[in-house]
N, C-alpha and C. Protein backbone atom coordinates (compact mmCIF):
# COMPACT_ATOMS: atom_id res chain seq x y z
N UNK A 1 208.03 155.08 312.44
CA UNK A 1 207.93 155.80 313.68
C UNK A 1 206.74 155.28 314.48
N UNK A 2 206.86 155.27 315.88
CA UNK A 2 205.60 155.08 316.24
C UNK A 2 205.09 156.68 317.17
N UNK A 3 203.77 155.80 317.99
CA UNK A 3 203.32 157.12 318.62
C UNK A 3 204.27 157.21 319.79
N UNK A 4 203.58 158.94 319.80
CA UNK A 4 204.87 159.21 321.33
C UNK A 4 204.22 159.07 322.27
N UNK A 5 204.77 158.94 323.63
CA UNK A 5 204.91 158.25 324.40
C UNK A 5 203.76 158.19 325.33
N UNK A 6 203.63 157.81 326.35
CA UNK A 6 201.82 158.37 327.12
C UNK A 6 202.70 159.50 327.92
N UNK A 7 203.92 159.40 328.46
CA UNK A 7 203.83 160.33 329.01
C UNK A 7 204.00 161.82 328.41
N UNK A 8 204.69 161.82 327.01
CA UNK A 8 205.07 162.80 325.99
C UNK A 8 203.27 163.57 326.16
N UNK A 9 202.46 162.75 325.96
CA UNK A 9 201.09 162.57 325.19
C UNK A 9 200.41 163.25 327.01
N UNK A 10 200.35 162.50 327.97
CA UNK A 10 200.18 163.24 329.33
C UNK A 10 200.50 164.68 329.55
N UNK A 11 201.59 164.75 329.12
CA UNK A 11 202.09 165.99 329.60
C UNK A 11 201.54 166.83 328.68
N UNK A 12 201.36 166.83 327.47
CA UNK A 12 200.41 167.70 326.48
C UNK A 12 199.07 167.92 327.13
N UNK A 13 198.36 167.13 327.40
CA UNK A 13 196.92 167.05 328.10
C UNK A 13 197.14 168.01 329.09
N UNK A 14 198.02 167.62 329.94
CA UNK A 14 198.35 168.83 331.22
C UNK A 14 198.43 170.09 330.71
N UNK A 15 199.08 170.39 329.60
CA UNK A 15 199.90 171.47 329.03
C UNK A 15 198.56 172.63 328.83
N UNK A 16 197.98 171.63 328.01
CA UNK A 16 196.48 171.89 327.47
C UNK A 16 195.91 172.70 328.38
N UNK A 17 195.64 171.82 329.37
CA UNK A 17 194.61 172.05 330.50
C UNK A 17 195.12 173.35 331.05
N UNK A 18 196.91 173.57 331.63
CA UNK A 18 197.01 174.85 332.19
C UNK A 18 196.88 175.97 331.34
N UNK A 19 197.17 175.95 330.23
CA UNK A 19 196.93 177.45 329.44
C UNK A 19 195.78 177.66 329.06
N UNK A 20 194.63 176.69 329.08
CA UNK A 20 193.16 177.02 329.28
C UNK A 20 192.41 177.81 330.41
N UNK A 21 193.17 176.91 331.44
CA UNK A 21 192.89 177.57 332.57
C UNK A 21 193.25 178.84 332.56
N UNK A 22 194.39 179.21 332.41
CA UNK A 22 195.24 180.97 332.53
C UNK A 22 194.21 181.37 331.94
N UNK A 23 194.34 181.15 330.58
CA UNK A 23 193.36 182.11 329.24
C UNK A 23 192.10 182.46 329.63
N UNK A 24 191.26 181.56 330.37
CA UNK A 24 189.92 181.36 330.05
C UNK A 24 189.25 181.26 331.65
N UNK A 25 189.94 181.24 332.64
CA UNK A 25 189.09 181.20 334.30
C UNK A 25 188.20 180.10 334.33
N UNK A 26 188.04 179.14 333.18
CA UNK A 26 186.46 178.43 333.10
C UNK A 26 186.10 177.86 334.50
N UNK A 27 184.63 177.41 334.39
CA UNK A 27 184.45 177.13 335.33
C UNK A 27 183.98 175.76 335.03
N UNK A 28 184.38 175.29 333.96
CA UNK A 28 183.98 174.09 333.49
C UNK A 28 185.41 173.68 332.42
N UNK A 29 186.10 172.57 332.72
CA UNK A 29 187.42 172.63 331.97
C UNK A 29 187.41 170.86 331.79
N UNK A 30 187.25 170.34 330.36
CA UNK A 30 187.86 168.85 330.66
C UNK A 30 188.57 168.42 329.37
N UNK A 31 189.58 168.09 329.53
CA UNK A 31 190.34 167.93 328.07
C UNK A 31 190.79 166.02 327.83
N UNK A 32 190.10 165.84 327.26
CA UNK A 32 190.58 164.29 326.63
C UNK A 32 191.39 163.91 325.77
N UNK A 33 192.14 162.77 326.02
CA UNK A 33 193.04 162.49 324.99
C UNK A 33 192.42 161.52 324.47
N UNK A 34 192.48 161.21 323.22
CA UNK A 34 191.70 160.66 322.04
C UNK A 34 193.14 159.84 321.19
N UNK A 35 194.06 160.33 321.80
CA UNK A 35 195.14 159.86 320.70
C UNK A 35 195.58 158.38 320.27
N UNK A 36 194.85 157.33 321.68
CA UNK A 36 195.42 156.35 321.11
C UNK A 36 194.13 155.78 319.95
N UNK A 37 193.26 156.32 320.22
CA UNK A 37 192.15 156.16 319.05
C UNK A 37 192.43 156.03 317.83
N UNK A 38 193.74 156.88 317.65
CA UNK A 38 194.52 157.21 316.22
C UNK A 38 195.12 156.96 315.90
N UNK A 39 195.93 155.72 316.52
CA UNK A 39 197.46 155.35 316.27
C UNK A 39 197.75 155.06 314.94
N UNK A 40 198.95 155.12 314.40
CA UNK A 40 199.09 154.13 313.35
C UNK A 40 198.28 155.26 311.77
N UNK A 41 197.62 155.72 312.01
CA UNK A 41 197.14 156.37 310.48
C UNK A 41 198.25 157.42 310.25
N UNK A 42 198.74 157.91 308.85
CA UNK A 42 199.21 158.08 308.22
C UNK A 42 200.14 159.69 308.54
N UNK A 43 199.12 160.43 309.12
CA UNK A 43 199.53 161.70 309.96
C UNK A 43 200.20 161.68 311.57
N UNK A 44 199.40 160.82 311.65
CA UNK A 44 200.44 160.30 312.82
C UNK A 44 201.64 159.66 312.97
N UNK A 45 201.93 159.02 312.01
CA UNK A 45 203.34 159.07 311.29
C UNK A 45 203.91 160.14 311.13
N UNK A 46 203.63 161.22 310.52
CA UNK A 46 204.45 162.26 310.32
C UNK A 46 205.14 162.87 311.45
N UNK A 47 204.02 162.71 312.52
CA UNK A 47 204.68 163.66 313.51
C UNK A 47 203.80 162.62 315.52
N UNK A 48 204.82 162.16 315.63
CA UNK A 48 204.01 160.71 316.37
C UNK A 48 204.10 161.66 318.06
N UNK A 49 204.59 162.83 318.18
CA UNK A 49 204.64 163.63 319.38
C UNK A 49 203.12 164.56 319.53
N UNK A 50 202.53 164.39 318.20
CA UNK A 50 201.30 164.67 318.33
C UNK A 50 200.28 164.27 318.64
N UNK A 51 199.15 164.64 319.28
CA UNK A 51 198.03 163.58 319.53
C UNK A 51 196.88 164.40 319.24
N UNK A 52 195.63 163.62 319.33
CA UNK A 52 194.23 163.73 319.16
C UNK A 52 193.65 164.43 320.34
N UNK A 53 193.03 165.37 320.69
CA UNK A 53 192.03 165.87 321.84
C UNK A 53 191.41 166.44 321.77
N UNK A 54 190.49 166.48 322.73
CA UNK A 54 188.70 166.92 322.69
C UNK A 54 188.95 167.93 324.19
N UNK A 55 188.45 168.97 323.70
CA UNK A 55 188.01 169.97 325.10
C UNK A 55 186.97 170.27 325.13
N UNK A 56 186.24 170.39 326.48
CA UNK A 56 184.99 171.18 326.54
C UNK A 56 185.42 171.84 327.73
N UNK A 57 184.96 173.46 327.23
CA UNK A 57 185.08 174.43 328.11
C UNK A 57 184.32 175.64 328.35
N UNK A 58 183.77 175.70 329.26
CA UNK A 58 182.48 176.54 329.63
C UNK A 58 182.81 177.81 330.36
N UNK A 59 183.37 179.05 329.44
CA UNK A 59 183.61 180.23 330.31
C UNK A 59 182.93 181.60 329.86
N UNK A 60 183.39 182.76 331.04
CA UNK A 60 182.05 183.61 330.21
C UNK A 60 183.33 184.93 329.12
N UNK A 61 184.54 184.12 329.24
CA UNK A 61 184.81 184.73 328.02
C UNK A 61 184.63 184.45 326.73
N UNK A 62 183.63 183.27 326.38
CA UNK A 62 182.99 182.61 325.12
C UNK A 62 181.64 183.72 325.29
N UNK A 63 180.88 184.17 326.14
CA UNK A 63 179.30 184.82 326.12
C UNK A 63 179.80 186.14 324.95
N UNK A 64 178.59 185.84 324.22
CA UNK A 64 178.59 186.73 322.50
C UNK A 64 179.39 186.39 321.36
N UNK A 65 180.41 185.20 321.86
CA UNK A 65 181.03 184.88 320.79
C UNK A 65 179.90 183.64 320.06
N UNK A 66 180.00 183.35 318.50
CA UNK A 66 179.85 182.62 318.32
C UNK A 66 180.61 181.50 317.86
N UNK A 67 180.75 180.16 317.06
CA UNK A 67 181.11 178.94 317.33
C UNK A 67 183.19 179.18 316.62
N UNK A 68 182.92 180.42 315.52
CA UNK A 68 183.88 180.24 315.05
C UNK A 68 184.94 181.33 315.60
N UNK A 69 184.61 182.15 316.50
CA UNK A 69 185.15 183.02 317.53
C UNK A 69 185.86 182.50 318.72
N UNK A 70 185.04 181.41 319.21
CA UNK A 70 185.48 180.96 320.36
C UNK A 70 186.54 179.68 320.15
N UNK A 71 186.40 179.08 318.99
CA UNK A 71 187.83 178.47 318.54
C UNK A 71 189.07 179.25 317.92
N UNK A 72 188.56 180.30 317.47
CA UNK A 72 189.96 180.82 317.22
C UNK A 72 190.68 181.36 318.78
N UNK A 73 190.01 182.16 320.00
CA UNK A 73 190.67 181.83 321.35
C UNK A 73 190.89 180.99 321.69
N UNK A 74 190.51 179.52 321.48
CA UNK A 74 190.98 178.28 321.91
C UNK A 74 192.39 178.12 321.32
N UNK A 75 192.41 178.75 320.34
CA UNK A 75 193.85 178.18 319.06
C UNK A 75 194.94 179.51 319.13
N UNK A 76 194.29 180.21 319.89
CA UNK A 76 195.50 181.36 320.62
C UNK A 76 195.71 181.03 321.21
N UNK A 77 194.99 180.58 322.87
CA UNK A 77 195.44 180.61 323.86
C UNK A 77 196.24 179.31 324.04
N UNK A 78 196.33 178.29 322.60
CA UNK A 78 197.38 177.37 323.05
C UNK A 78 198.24 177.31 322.27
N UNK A 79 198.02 178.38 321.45
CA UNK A 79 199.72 178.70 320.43
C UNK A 79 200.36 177.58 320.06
N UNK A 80 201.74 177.69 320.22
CA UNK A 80 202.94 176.60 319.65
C UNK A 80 202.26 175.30 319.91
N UNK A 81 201.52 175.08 320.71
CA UNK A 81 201.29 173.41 320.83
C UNK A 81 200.32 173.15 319.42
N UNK A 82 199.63 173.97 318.97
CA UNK A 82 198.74 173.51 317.63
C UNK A 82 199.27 173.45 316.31
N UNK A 83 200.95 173.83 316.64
CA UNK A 83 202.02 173.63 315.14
C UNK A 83 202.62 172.25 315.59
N UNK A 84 203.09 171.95 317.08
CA UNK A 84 203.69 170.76 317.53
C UNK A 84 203.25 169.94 317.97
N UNK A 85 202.32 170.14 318.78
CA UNK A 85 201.99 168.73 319.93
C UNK A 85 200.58 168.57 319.77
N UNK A 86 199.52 169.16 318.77
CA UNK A 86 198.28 168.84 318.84
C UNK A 86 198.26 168.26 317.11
N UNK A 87 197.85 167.41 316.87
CA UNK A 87 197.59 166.88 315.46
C UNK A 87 195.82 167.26 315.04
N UNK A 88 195.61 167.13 316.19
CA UNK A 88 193.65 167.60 316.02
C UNK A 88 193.00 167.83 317.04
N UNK A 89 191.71 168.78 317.50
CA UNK A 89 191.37 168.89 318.46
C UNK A 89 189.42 168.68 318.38
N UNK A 90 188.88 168.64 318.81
CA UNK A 90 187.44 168.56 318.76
C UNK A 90 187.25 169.96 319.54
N UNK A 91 186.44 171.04 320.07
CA UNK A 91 186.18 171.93 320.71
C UNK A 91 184.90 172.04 320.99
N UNK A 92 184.31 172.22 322.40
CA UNK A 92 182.66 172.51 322.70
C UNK A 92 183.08 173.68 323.78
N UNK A 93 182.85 174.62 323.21
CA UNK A 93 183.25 175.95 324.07
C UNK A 93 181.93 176.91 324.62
N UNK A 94 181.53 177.50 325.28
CA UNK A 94 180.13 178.13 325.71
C UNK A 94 180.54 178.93 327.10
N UNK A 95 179.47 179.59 326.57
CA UNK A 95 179.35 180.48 328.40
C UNK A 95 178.36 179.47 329.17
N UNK A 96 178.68 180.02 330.41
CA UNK A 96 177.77 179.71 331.10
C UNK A 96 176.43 179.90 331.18
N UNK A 97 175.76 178.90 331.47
CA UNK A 97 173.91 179.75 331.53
C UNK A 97 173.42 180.51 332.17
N UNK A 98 174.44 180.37 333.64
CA UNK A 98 174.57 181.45 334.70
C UNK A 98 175.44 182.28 334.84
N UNK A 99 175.93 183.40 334.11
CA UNK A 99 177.22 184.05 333.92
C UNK A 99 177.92 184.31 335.27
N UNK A 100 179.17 184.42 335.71
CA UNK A 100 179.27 184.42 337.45
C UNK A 100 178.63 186.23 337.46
N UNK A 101 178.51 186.61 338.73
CA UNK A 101 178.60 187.88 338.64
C UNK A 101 176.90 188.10 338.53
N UNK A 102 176.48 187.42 337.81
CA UNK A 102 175.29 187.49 337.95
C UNK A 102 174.15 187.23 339.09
């Protein structure tokens, strides 16, 4: 098998990006794809519609959470894609230093 496709792999990134956005209002949102970094190893075989990505996202529904709180909302708010279309993710999640509102 090989990897899937850039645009299979695009449209995940997008996918990413809008249900972050819904979930989370951030005011800081950037999601990378990392996947061709990975090609070819052994898990990526298994399932080649999957890819590698890194988010960093800065909202003040992370303020009081700490590191292992604010990834488990990351891994809700993108549900089915973390059984199908995500093989791994990196996460840097935080509030803001300036909360809005403030």
């Amino acid at each position: 098998m090989t990897m899937g496709t850039g645009s299979e792999l695009t449209d995940t990134r997008e996918h990413i990006e809008k249900l972050l956005r819904a979930a989370f209002s951030p005011v800081r949102l950037t999601v990378i794809d990392d996947s061709a970094a990975h090609a070819g190893h052994a898990q990526a075989r298994l399932n080649p519609a999957a890819g590698h990505y890194r988010v960093m996202i800065e909202s003040d529904h992370f303020a009081g959470k700490n590191r292992v709180q604010c990834h488990q909302l990351v891994f809700q708010a993108l549900g089915e894609l973390m059984q199908t279309r995500i093989h791994a993710l990196s996460i840097t999640a935080s509030a803001p230093a300036n909360p809005t509102g403030s």
